[in-house]
Every structure is written in structure tokens, then in C-alpha cells.
N, C-alpha and C. Protein backbone atom coordinates (compact mmCIF):
# COMPACT_ATOMS: atom_id res chain seq x y z
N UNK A 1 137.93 183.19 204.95
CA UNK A 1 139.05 182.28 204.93
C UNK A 1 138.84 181.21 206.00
N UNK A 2 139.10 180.08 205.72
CA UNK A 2 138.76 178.74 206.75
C UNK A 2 140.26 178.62 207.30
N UNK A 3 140.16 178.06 208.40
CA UNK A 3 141.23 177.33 209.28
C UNK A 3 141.58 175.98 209.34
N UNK A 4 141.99 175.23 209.07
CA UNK A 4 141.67 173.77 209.11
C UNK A 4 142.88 173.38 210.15
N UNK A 5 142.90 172.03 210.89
CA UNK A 5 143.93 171.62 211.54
C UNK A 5 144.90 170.81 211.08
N UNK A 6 145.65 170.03 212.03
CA UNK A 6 146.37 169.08 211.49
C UNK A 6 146.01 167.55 210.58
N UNK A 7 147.07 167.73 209.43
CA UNK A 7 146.56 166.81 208.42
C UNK A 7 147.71 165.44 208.94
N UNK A 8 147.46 164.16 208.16
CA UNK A 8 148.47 163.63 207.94
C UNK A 8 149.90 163.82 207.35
N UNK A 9 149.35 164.84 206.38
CA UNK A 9 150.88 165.33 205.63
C UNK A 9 151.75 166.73 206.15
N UNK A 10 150.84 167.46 207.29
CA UNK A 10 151.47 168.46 207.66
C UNK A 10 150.36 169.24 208.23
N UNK A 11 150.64 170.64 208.91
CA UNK A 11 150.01 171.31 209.54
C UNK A 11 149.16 171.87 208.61
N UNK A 12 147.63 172.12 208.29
CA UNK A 12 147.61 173.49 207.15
C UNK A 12 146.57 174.38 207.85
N UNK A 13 147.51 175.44 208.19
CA UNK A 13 146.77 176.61 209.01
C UNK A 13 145.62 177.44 208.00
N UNK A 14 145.97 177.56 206.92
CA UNK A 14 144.79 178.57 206.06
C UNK A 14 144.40 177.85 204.90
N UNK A 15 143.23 178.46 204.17
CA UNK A 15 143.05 177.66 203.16
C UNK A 15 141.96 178.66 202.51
N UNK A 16 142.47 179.50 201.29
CA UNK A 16 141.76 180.54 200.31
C UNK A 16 141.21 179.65 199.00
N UNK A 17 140.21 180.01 199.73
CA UNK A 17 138.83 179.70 198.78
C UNK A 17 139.17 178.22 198.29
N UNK A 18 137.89 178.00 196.64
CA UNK A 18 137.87 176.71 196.28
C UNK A 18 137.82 177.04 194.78
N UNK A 19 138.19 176.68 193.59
CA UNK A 19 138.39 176.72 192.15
C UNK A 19 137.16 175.75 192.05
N UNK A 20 136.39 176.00 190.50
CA UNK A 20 135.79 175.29 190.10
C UNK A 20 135.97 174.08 189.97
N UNK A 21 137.22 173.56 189.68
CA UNK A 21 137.34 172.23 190.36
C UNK A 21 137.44 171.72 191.64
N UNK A 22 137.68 172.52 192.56
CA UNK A 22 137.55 171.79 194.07
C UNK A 22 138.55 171.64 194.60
N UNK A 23 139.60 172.15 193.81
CA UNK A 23 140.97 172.11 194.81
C UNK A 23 140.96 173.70 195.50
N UNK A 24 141.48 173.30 196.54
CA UNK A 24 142.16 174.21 197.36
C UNK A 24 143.24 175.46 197.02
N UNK A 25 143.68 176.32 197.89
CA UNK A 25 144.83 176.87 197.48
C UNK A 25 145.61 176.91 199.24
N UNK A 26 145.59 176.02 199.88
CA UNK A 26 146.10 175.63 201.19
C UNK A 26 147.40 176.02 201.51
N UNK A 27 147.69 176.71 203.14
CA UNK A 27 149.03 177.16 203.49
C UNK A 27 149.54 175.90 204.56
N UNK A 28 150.66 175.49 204.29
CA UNK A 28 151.07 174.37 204.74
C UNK A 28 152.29 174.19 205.14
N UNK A 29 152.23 173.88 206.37
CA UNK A 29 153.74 173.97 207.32
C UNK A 29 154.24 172.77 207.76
N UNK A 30 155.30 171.77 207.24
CA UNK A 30 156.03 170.83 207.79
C UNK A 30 157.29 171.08 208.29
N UNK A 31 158.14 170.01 208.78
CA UNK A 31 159.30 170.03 209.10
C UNK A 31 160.48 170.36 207.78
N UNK A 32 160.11 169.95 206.50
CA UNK A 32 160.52 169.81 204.89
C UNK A 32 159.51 171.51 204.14
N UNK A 33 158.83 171.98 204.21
CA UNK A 33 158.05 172.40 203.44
C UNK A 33 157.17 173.63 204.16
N UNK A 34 157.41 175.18 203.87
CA UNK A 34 156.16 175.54 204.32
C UNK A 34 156.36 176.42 203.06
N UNK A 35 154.18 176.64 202.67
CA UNK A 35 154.31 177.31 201.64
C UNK A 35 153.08 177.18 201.08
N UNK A 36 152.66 177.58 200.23
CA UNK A 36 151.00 177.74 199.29
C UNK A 36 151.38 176.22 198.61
N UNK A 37 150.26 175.55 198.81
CA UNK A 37 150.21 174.57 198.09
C UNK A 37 148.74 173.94 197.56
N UNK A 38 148.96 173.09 196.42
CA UNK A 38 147.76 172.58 195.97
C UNK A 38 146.39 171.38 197.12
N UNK A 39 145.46 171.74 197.53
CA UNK A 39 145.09 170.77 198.33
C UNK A 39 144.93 169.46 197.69
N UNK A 40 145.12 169.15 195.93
CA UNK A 40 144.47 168.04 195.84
C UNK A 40 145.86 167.24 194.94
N UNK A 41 146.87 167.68 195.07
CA UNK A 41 148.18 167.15 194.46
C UNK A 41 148.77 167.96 194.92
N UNK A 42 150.44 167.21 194.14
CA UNK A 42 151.77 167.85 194.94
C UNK A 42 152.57 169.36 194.25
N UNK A 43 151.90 169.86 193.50
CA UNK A 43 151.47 171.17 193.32
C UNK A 43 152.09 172.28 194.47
N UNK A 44 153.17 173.35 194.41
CA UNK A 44 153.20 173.55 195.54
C UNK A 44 153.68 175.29 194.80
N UNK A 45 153.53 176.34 195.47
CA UNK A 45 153.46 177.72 194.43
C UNK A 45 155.60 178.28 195.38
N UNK A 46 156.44 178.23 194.18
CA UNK A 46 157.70 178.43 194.39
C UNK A 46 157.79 179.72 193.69
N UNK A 47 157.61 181.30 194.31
CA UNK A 47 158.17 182.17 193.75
C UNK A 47 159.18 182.45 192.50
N UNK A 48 159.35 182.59 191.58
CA UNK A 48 160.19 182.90 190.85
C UNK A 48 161.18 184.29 191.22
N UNK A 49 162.32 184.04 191.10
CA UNK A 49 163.49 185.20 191.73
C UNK A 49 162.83 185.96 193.48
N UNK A 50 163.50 186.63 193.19
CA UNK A 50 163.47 187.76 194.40
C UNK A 50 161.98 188.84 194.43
N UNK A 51 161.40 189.08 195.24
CA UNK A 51 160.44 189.82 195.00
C UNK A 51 161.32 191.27 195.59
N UNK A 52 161.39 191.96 194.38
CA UNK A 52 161.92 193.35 194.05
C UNK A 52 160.97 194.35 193.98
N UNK A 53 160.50 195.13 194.47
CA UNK A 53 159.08 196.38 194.15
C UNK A 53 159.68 197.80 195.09
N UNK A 54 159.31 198.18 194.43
CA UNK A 54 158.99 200.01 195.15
C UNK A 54 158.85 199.93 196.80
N UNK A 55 157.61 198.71 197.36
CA UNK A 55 157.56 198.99 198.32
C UNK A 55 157.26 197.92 199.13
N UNK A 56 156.91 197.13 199.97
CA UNK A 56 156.08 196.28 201.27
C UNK A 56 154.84 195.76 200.38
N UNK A 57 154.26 196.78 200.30
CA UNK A 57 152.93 196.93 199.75
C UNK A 57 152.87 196.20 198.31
N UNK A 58 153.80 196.38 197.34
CA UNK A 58 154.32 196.05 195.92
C UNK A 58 154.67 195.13 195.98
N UNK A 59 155.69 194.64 196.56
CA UNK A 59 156.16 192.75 196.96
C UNK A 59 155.13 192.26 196.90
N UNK A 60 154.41 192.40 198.60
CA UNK A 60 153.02 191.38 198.40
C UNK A 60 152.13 191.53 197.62
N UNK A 61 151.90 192.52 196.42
CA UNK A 61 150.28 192.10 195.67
C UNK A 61 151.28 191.80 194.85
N UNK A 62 152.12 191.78 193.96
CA UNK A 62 152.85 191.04 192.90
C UNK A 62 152.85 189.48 193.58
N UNK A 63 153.28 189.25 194.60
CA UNK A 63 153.71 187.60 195.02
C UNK A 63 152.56 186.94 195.20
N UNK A 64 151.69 187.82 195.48
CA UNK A 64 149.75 186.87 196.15
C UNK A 64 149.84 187.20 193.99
N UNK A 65 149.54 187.95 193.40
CA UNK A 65 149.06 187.71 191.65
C UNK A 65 149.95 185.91 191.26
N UNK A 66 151.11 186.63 191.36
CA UNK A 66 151.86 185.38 190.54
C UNK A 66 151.17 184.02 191.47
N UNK A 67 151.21 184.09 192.65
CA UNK A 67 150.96 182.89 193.34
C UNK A 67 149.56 182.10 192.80
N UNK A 68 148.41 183.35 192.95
CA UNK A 68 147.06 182.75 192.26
C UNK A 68 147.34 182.63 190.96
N UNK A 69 147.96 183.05 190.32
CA UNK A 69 147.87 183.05 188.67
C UNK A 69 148.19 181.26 188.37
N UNK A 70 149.59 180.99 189.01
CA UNK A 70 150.31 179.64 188.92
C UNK A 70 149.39 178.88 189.65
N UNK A 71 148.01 179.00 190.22
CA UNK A 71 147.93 177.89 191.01
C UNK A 71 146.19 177.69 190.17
N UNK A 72 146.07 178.82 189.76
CA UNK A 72 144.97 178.71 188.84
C UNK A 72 145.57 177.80 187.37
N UNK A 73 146.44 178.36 187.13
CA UNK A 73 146.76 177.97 185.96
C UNK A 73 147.46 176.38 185.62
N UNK A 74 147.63 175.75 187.40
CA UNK A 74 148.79 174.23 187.33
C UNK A 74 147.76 173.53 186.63
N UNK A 75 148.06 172.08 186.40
CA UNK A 75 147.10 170.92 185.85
C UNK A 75 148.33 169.86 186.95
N UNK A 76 146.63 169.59 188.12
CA UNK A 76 146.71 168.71 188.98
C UNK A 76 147.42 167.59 188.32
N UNK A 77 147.19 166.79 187.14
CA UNK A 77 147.66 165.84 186.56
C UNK A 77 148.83 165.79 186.23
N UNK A 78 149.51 166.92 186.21
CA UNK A 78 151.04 166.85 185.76
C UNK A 78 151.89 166.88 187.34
N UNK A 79 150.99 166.77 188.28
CA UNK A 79 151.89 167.13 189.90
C UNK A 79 151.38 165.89 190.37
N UNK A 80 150.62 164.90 189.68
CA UNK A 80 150.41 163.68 190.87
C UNK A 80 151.18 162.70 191.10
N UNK A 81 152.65 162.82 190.69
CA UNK A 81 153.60 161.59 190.15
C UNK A 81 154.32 161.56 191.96
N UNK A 82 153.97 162.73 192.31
CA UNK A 82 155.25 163.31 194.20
C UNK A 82 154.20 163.19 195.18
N UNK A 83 154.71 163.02 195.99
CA UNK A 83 153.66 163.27 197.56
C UNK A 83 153.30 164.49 197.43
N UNK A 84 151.70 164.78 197.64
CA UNK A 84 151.50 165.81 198.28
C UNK A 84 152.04 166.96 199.25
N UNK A 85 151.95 167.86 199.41
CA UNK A 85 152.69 168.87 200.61
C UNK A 85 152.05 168.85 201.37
N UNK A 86 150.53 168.46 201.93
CA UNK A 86 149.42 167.96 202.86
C UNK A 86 149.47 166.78 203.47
């Protein structure tokens, strides 16, 4: 996992791996915004409901699945109309 520093659009402390296209899956902290977001548009991963599970353990691998699933699955082109979260 890489570290990167401060951007123009916000802090982004982590940044998991790279997709065959070259975007990012970047963690990103502003004054407006902290949260998984797309590095190469305004793409940004918003949980759906409450994370409900059995346990600690169950929350987080359900919320990291859905998170990669939606961020594998966005089309940069439909998120470039907003500012970035970077």
C-alpha cells in the first residue's frame, strides 16, 4: 500500500493498488469529504444503508467487497461532470 501526501484537492493518506486502467482507489480527507474515492474523477464509494453483520469482523469484509466491487465497477465518464474528491 503507498502513502502519498498532500494534494491540491485534499489530503490522501492511502492509496490501494491500480486497475487496469490506472485509476486509483485513494483514501481522502478534506474539510467537506473523507472517504474512498476515485483517483482519476469525482467518483467517490458511499456505503449503501447501515453496515449490519454478526460481527466487527463481518461489517468490514462486507464494506471493503461492496466498496471494491462499486469502484471496480464505476465508469470514470459518468463522474467527470463534479470536482474531484482529490
Amino acid at each position: 500500500m503507498e502513502t502519498s501526501g498532500f494534494g491540491p484537492r485534499g489530503n490522501v493518506e492511502e492509496v490501494l493498488g491500480m486497475d487496469a486502467t490506472g485509476r486509483k482507489l485513494v483514501w481522502v480527507k478534506r474539510e467537506d469529504f473523507q472517504g474512498w474515492a476515485c483517483s482519476r474523477c469525482a467518483w467517490a464509494f458511499n456505503p449503501a444503508g447501515p453496515l449490519v453483520r454478526e460481527s466487527i469482523e463481518e461489517m468490514k469484509t462486507h464494506y471493503e467487497a461492496q466498496r471494491d466491487q462499486e469502484f471496480k465497477s464505476h465508469v470514470c465518464a459518468k463522474h467527470s461532470g463534479t470536482t474531484r474528491p482529490i
